[in-house]
Protein backbone atom coordinates (compact mmCIF):
# COMPACT_ATOMS: atom_id res chain seq x y z
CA UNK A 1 -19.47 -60.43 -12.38
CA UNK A 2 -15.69 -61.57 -13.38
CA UNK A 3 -13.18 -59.02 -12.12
CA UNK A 4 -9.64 -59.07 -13.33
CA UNK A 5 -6.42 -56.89 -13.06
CA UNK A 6 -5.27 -54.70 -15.96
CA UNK A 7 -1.68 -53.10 -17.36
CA UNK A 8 -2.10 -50.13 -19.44
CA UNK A 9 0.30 -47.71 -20.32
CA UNK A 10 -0.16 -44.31 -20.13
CA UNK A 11 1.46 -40.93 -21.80
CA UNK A 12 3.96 -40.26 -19.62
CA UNK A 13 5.31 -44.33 -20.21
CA UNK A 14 4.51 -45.21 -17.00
CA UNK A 15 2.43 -48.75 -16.76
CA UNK A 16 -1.12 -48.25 -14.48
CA UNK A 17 -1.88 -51.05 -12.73
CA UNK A 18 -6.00 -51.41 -12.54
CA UNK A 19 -8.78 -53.45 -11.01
CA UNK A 20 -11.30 -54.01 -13.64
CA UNK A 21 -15.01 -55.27 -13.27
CA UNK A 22 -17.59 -56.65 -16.50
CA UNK A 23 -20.64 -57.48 -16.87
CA UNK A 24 -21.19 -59.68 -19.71
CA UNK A 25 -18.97 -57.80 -22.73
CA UNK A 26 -19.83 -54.20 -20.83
CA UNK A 27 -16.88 -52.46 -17.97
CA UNK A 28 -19.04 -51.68 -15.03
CA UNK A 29 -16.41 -50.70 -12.90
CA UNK A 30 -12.55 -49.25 -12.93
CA UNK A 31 -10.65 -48.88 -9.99
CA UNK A 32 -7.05 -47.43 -10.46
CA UNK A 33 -4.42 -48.94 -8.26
CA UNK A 34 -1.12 -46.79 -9.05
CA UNK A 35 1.06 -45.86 -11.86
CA UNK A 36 4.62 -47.83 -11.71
CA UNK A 37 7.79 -46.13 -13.20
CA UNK A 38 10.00 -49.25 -12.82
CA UNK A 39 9.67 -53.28 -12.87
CA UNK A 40 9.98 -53.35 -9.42
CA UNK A 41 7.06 -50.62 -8.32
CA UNK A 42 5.25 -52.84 -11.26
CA UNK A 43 5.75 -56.27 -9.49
CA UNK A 44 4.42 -54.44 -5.89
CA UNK A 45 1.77 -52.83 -7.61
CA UNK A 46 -0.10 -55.97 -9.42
CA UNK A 47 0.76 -57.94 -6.07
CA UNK A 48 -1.18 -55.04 -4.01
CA UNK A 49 -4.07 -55.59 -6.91
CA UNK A 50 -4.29 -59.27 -6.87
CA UNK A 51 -4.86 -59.03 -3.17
CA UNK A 52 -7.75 -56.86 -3.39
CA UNK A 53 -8.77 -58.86 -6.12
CA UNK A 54 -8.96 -61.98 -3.49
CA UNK A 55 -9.76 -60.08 -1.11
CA UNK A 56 -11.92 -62.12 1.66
CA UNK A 57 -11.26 -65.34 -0.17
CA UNK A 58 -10.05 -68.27 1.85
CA UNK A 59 -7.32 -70.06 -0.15
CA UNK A 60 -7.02 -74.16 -0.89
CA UNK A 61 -3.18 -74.30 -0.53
CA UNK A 62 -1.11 -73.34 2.18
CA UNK A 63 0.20 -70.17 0.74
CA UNK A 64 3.39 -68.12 2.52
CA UNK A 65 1.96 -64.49 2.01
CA UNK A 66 4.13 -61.42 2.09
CA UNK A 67 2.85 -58.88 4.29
CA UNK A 68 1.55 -56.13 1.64
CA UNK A 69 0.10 -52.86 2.61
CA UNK A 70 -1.04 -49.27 1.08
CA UNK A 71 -1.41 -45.96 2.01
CA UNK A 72 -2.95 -43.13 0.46
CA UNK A 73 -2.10 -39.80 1.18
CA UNK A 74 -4.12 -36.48 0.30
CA UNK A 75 -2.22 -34.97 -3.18
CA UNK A 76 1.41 -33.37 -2.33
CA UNK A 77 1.18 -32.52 -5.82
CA UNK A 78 -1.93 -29.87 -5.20
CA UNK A 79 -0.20 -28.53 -2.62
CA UNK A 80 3.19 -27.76 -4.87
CA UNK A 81 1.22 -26.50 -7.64
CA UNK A 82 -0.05 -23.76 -5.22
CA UNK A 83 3.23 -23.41 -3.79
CA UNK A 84 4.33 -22.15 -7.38
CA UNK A 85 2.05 -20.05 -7.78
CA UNK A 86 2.79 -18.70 -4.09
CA UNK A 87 5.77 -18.02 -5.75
CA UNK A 88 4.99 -16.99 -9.22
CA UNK A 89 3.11 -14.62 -8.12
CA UNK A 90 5.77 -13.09 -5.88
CA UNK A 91 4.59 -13.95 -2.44
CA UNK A 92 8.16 -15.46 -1.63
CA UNK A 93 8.90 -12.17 -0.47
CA UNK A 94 6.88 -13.13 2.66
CA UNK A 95 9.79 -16.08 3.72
CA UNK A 96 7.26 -17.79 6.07
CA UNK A 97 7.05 -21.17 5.89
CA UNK A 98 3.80 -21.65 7.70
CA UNK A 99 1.89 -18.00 6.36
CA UNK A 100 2.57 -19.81 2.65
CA UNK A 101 0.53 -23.24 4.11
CA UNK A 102 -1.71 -21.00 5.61
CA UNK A 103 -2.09 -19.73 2.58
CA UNK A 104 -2.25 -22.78 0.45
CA UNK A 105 -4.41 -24.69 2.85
CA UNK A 106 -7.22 -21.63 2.62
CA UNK A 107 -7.58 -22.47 -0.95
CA UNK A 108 -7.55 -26.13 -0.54
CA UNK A 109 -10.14 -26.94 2.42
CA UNK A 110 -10.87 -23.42 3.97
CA UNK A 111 -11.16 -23.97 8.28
CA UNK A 112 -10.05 -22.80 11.23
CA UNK A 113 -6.30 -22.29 12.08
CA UNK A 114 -5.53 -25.08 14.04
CA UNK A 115 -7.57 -27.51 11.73
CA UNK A 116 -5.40 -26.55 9.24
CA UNK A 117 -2.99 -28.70 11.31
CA UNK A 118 -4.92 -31.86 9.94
CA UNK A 119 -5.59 -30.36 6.06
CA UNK A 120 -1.35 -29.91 6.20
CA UNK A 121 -0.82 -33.29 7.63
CA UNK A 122 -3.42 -34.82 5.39
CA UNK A 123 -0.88 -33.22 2.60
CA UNK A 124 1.87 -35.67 3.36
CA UNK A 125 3.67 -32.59 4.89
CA UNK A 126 5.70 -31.47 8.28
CA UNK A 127 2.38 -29.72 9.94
CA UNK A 128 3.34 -26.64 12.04
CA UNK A 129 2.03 -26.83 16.11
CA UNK A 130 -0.63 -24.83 17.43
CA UNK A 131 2.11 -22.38 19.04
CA UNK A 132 3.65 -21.79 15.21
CA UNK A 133 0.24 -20.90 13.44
CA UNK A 134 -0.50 -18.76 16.54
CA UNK A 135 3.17 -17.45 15.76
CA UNK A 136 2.83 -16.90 12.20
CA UNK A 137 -0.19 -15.07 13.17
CA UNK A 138 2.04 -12.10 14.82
CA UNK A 139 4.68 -12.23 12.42
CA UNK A 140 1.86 -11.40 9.91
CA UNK A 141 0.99 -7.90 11.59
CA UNK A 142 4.61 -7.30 13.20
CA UNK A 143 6.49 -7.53 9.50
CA UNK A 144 3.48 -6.15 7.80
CA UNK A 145 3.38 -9.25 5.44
CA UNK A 146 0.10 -7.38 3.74
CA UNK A 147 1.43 -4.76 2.38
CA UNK A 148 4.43 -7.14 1.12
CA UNK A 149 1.67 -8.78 -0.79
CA UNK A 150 -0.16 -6.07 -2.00
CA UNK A 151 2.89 -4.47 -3.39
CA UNK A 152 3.34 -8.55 -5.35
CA UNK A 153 -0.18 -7.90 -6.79
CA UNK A 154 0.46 -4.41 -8.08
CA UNK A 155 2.90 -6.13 -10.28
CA UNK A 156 1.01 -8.76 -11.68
CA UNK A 157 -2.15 -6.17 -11.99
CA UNK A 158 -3.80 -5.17 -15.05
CA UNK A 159 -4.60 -1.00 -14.99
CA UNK A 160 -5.93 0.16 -17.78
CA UNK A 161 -7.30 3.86 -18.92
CA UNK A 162 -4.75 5.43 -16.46
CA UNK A 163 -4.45 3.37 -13.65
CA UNK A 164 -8.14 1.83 -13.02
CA UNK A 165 -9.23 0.64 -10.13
CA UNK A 166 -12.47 -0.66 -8.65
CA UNK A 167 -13.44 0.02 -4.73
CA UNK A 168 -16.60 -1.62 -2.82
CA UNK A 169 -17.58 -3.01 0.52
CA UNK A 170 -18.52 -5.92 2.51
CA UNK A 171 -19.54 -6.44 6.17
CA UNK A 172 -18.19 -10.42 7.99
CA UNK A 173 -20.23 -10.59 10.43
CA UNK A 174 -19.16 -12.58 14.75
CA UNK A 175 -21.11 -14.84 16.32
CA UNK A 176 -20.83 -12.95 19.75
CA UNK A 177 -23.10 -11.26 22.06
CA UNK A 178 -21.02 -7.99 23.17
CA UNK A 179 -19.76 -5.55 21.27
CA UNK A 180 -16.16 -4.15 21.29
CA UNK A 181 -14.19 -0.32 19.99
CA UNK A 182 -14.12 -2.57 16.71
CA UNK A 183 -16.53 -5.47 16.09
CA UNK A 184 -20.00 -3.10 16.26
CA UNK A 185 -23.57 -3.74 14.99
CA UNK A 186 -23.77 -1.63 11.79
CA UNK A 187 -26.04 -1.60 8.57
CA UNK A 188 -25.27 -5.50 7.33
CA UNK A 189 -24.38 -6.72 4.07
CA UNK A 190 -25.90 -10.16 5.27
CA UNK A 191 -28.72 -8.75 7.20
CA UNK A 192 -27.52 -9.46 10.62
CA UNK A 193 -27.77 -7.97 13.90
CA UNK A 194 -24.53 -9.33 15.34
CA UNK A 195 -21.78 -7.48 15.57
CA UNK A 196 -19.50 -7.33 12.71
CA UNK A 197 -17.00 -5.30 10.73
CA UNK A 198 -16.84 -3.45 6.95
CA UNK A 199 -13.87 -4.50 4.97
CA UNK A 200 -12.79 -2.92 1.79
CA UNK A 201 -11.38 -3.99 -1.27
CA UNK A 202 -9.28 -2.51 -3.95
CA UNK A 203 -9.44 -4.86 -7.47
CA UNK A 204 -8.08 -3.90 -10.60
CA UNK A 205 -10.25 -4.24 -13.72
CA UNK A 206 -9.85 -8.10 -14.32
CA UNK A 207 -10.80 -8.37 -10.06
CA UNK A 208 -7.33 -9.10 -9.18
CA UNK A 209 -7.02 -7.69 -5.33
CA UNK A 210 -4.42 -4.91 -4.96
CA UNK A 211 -5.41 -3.72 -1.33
CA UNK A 212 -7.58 -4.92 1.36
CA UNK A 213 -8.64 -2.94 4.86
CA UNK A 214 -11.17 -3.28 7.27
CA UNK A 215 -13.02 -0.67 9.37
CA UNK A 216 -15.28 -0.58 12.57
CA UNK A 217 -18.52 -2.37 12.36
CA UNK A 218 -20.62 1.10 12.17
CA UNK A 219 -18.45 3.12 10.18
CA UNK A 220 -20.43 3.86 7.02
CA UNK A 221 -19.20 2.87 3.21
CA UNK A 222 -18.34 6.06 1.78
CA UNK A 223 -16.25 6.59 4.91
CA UNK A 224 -14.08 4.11 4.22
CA UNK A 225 -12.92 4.61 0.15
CA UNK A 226 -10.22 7.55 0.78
CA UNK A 227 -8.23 6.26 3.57
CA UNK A 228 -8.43 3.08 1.36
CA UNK A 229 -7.24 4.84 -1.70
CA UNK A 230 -4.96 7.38 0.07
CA UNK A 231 -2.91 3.94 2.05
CA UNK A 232 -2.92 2.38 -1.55
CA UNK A 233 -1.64 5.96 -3.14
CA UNK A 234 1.16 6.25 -0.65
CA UNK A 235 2.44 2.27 -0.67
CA UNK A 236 2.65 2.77 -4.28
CA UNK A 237 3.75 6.03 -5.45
CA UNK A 238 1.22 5.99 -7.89
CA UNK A 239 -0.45 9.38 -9.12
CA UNK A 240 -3.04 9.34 -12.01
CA UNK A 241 -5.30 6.82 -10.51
CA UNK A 242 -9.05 6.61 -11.76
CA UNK A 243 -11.59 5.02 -8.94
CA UNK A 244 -14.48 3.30 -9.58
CA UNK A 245 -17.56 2.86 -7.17
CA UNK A 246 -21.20 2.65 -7.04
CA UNK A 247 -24.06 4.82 -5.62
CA UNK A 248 -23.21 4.14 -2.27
CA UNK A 249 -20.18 6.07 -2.47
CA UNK A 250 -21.81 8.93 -4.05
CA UNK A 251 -21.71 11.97 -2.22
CA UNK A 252 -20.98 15.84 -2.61
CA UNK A 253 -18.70 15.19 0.32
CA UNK A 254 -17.20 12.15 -0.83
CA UNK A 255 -16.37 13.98 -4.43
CA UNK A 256 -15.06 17.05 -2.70
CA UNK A 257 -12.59 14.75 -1.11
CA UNK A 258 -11.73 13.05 -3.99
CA UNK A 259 -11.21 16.02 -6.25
CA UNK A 260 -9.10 17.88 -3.54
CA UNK A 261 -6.78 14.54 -3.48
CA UNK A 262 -6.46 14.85 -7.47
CA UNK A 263 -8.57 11.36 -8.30
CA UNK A 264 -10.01 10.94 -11.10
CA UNK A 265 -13.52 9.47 -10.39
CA UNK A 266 -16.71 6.99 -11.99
CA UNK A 267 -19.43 6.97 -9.84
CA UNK A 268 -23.02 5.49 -9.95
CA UNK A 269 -25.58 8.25 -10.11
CA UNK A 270 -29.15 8.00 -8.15
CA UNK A 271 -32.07 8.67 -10.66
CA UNK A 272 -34.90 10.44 -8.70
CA UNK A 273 -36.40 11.02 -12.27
CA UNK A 274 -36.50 10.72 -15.87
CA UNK A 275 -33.28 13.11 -17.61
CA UNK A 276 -34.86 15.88 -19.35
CA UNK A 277 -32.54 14.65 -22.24
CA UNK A 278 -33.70 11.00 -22.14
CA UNK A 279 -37.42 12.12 -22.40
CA UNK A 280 -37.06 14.64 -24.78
CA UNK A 281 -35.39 11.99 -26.85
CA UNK A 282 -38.15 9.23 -26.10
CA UNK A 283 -41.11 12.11 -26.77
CA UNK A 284 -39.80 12.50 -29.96
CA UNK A 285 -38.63 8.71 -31.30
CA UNK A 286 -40.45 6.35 -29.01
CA UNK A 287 -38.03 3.50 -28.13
CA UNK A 288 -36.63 2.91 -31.90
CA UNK A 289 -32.84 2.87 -31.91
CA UNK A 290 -33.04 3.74 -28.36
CA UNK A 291 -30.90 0.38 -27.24
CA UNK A 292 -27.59 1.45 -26.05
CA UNK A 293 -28.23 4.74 -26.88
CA UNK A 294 -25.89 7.58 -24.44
CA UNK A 295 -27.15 10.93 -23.00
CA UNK A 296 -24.73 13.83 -21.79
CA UNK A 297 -25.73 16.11 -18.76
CA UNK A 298 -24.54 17.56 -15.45
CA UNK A 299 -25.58 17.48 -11.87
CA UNK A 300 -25.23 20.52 -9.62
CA UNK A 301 -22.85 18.95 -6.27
CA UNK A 302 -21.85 21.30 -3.18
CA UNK A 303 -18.28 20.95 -3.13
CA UNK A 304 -16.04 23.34 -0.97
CA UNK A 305 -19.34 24.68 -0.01
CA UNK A 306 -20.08 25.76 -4.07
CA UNK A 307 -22.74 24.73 -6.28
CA UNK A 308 -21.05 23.18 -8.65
CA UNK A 309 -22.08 21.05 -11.97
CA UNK A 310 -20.52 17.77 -12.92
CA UNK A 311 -20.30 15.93 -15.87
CA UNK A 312 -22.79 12.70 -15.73
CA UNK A 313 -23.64 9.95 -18.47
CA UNK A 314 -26.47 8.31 -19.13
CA UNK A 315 -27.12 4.96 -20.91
CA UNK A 316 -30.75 2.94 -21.40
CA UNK A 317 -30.33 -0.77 -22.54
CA UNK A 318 -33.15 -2.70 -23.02
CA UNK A 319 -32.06 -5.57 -21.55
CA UNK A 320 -31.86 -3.67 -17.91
CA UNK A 321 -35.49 -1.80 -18.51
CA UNK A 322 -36.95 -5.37 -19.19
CA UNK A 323 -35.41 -6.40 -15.79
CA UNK A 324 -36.57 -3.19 -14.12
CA UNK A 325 -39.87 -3.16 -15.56
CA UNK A 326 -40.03 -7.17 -14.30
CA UNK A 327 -39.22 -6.13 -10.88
CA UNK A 328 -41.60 -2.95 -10.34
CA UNK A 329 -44.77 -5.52 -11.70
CA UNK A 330 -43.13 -7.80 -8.97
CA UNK A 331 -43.63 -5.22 -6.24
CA UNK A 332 -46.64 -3.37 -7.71
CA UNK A 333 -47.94 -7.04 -7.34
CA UNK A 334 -47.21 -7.06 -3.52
CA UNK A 335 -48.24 -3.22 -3.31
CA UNK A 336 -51.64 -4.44 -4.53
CA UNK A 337 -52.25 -7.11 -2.42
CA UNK A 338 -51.23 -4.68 0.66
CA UNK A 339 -53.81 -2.20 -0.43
CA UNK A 340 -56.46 -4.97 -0.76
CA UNK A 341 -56.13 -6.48 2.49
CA UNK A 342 -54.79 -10.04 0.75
CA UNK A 343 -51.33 -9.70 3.10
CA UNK A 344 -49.84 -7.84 5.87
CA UNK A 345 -48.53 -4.22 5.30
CA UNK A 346 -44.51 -4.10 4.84
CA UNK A 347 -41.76 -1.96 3.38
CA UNK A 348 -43.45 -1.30 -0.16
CA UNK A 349 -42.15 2.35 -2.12
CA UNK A 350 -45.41 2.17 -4.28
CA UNK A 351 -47.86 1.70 -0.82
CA UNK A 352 -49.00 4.67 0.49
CA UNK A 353 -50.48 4.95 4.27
CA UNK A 354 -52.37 7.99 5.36
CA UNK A 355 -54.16 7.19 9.02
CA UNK A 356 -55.90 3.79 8.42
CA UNK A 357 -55.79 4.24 4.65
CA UNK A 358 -53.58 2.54 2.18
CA UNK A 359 -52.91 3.44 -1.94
CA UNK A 360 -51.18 2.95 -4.68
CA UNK A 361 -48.88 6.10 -5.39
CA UNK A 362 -49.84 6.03 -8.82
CA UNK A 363 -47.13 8.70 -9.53
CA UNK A 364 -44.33 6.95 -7.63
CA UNK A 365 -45.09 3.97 -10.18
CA UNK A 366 -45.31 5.81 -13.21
CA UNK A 367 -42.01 8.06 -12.25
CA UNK A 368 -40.34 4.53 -11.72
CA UNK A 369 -41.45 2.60 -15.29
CA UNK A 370 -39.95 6.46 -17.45
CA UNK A 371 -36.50 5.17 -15.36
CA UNK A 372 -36.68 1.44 -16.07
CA UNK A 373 -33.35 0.67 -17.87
CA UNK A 374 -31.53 3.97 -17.68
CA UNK A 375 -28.10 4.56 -15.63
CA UNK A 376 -26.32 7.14 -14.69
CA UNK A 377 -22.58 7.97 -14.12
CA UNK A 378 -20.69 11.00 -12.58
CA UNK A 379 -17.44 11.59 -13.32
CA UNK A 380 -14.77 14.09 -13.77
CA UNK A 381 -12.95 11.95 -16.32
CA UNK A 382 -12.49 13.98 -19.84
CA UNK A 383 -12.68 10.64 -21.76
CA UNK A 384 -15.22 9.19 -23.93
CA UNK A 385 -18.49 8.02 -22.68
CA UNK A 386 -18.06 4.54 -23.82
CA UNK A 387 -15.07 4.17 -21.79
CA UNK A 388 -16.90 5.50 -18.83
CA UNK A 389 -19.69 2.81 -18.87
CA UNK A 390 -17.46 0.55 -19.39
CA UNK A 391 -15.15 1.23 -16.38
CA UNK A 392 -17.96 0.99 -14.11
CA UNK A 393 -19.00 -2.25 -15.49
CA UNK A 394 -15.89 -3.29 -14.60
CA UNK A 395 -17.39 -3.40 -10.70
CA UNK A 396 -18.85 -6.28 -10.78
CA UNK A 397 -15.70 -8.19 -10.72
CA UNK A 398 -15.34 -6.54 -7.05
CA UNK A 399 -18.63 -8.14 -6.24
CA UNK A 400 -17.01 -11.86 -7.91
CA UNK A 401 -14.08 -11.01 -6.03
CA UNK A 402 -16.21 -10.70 -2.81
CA UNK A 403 -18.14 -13.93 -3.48
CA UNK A 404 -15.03 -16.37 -3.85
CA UNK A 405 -14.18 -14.90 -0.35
CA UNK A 406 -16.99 -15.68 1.25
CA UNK A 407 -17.98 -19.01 -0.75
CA UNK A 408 -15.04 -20.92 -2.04
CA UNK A 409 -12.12 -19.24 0.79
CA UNK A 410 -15.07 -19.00 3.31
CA UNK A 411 -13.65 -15.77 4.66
CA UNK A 412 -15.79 -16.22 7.86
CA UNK A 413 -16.86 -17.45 10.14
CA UNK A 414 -13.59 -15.88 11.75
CA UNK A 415 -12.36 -17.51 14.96
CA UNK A 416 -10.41 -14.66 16.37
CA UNK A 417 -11.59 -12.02 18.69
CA UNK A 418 -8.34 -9.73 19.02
CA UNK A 419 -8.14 -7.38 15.93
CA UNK A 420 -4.37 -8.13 15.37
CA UNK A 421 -5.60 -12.05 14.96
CA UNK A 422 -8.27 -10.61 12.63
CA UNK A 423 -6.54 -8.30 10.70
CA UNK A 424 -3.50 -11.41 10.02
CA UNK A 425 -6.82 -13.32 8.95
CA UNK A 426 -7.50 -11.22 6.50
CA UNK A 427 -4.29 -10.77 4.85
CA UNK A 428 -4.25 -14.71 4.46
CA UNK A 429 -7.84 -14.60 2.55
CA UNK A 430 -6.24 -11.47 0.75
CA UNK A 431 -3.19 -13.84 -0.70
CA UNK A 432 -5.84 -16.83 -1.50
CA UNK A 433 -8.02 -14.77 -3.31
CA UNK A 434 -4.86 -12.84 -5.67
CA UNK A 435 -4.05 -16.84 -6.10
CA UNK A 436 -7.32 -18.25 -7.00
CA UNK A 437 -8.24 -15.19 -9.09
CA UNK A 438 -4.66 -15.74 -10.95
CA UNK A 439 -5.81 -19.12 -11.07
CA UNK A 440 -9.14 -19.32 -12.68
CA UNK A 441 -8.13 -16.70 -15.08
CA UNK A 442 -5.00 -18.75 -16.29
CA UNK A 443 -6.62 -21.99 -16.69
CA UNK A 444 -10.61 -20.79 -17.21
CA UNK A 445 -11.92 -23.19 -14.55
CA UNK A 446 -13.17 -22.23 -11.02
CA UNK A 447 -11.07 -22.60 -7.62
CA UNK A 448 -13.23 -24.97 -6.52
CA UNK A 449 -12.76 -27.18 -10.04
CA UNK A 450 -9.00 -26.79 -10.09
CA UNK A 451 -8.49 -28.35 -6.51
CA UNK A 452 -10.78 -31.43 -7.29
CA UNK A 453 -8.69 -32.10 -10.18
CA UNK A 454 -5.22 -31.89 -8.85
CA UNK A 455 -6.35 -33.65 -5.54
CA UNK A 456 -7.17 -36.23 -8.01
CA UNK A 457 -3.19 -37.06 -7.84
CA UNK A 458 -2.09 -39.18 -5.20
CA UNK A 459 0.97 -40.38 -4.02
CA UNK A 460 0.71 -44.23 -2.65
CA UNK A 461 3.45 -45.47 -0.16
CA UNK A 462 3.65 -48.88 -0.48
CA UNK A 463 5.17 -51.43 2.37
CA UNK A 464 6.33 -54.73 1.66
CA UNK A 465 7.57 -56.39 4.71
CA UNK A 466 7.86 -53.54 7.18
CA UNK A 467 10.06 -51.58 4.38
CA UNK A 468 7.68 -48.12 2.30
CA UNK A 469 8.09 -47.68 -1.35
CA UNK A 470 6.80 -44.21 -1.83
CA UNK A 471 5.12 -44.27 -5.79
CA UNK A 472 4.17 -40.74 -6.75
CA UNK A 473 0.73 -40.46 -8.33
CA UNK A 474 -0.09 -40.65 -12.22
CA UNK A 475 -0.55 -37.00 -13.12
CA UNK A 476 -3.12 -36.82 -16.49
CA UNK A 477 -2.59 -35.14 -19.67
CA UNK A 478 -5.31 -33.28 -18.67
CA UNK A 479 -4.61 -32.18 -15.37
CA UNK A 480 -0.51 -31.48 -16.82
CA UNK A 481 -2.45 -29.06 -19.41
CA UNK A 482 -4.01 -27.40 -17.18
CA UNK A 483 -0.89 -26.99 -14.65
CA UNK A 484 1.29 -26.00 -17.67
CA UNK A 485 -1.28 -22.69 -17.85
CA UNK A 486 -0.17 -21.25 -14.95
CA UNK A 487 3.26 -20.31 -16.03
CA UNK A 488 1.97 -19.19 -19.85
């Protein structure tokens, strides 16, 4: 197959130099060899491609050849894109050289500290020593650099109907075999015995993290929301602040608390059965126009040890009973088979056991299909229902928010067994995530997406006789649309 080398020029005038490959009339192959800005980077360039070209030939002649080389380094230009945004989004307020590669280097290839060392160098940058990341490390909890960049991402935050925000929980989970006062075997997010630790998160409604804490391993979820809220209160000076959780936060104790600290509140309800409201409703116009359709009511709390009612909204949607209804047939399925003797007895609500008998609570079942698709909310908000609903649906952007930790910044597995170490850890994945959530909301590509683009951009040092040329790398009209996004 011929190969031969091409010139093309590009948008920003530069000339490309390229290695191309045919078969017949049809390109079978493309490799790009470097972008030259002058006559001279030009000249070095299509001598660099004619040697590849040749590469492994013997020649006829007796040929004085210039001693030619390349290097490829890993895209500076990723890195200073996320630099900017560092900056952009106010982070500079943290003047820490190596907490902003940290940072940066999270986003890019998320590893341990000190193989960060080889991510920075593999940037074309001045890598800090093990000593300095271990340095930046207590600098982090000494200067309190997280609540520097929480108060950056209340400014850049998006509250809406008063000032919303959304409040859930995770549990990171240590690969170690004894317990300590804070790493404790508690009820796991993962489903894990080890040892591990809650951590919660404050997002506005877009998910864009405002505040991040973490708690003992054991200490249970709705333990954790007011000294969350309370921290974030005080930082901020804020007052009117309207908290959203789900059913796991739920609690006449939890409310009481809430209500005597003058928060506003949305708060997943647990249906044990059917609203009178709903089935007087259904009795009387089967499911027509039922889609979408909201209920009013109130549910009796102790609070300040009073019986007390407050106000709680109900909405069915179709779409969620069809999902319900899927998943009780899934586990009536199961419950079935139990009952039969097909599979071994497990955790099944609609099984019931009674000595060596087993049945189908045929009540449990039915009480479950009258719920499929409703949801309820509690809330002392005096604001229309709509609004409401869709505050809490607003949540699952804590739960996105959660994800990219885990996933794309790989938030564990955490190398660190001191708390301070942990606790500087977090505050780094807390800065990634307020960058890569700016990030894929500014452009509308993923984290993930965004750095295989921009790595796509690489600067090439070139040495001709023992003296480097460095060539920065040809950056797309693409890739400079995208980048251009960040600063809209």
């Amino acid at each position: 197959m011929p190969r031969y080398v091409r010139k093309v020029k590009t948008a920003s005038g530069a000339t490309a130099v390229q290695i191309i490959t045919k078969c017949g009339r049809e390109r079978t192959g493309l490799e790009h060899i470097g972008s030259a800005h002058t006559q001279e980077e030009l000249e070095i360039l299509l001598a660099h491609a004619r040697n590849k070209l040749h590469e492994g030939q013997v020649s006829l002649f007796d040929e004085r050849q210039s001693s030619l080389t390349a290097k490829t380094a890993h895209s500076r230009y990723l890195f200073d894109t996320l630099s900017s945004v560092y900056d952009l989004l106010g982070f500079d307020t943290v003047s820490d050289k190596v907490f902003r590669q940290l940072v940066c280097a999270r986003i890019i290839e998320p590893s341990s500290k000190l193989d960060t060392v080889r991510i920075l160098e593999g940037l074309g940058l001045d890598a800090p020593s093990s000593s300095s990341l271990h340095r930046a490390l207590k600098y982090c909890i000494e200067n309190d650099y997280r609540s520097k960049i929480s108060k950056a991402c209340l400014k850049h935050a998006d509250l809406k109907y008063y000032s919303l925000v959304l409040y859930d929980v995770t549990t990171l989970y240590f690969e170690v075999q004894k317990e300590d006062e804070y790493r404790k075997p508690g009820l796991s997010k993962e489903r894990k015995l080890d040892p591990q630790i809650t951590v919660g998160l404050l997002v506005d409604s877009s998910g864009f993290p405002l505040e991040i804490a973490s708690f003992e391993g054991n200490r249970a979820e709705v333990h954790t929301m007011i000294p969350v809220l309370e921290a974030f209160k005080a930082a901020h000076g804020l007052k009117d602040i309207v908290v959203v959780a789900d059913a796991a936060m739920l609690s006449s104790k939890s409310l009481e608390s809430l209500e005597e600290l003058g928060y506003h509140y949305v708060v997943a309800s647990r249906i044990s059965k059917c609203p009178f409201e709903i089935e007087e409703y259904r009795n009387e116009l089967g499911h027509e126009c039922f889609d979408r359709q909201i209920f009013e009511s109130d549910q009796t709390f102790t609070i300040c040890n009073k019986r007390v009612k407050r106000r709680v909204i109900y909405q069915y949607r179709e779409k969620r009973a069809k999902l319900d209804l899927s998943n009780i047939e899934k586990s009536l399925t199961k419950a079935q088979n139990m009952v039969a003797g097909k599979t071994p007895v497990k955790r099944n609500r609609f099984v019931s056991i009674s000595g060596d008998r087993r049945s189908i609570n045929e009540s449990l079942v039915e009480s479950a299909k009258q719920k499929a698709g409703i949801k309820g909310y509690v809330t002392n908000l005096d604001a229309d229902p709509q609004i409401v609903i869709d505050a809490y649906h607003q949540l699952f952007e804590v739960e996105r928010s959660f994800r990219m930790s885990k996933s794309d910044l790989k938030a564990r597995p955490i190398f660190h067994r001191k708390r301070d170490s942990i606790e500087a850890h977090l505050t780094i994945v807390f800065a990634s995530l307020a960058m890569s959530r700016y990030i894929q909301e500014k452009t509308g590509i993923s984290i993930k997406r965004f750095v295989q683009k921009l790595s796509t951009v690489c600067d090439v040092v070139i040495s001709v006789n023992g003296v480097e040329i460095p060539i920065p790398g040809e950056v797309s009209a693409e890739i400079a649309e995208i980048v251009s996004k960040l600063s809209d």
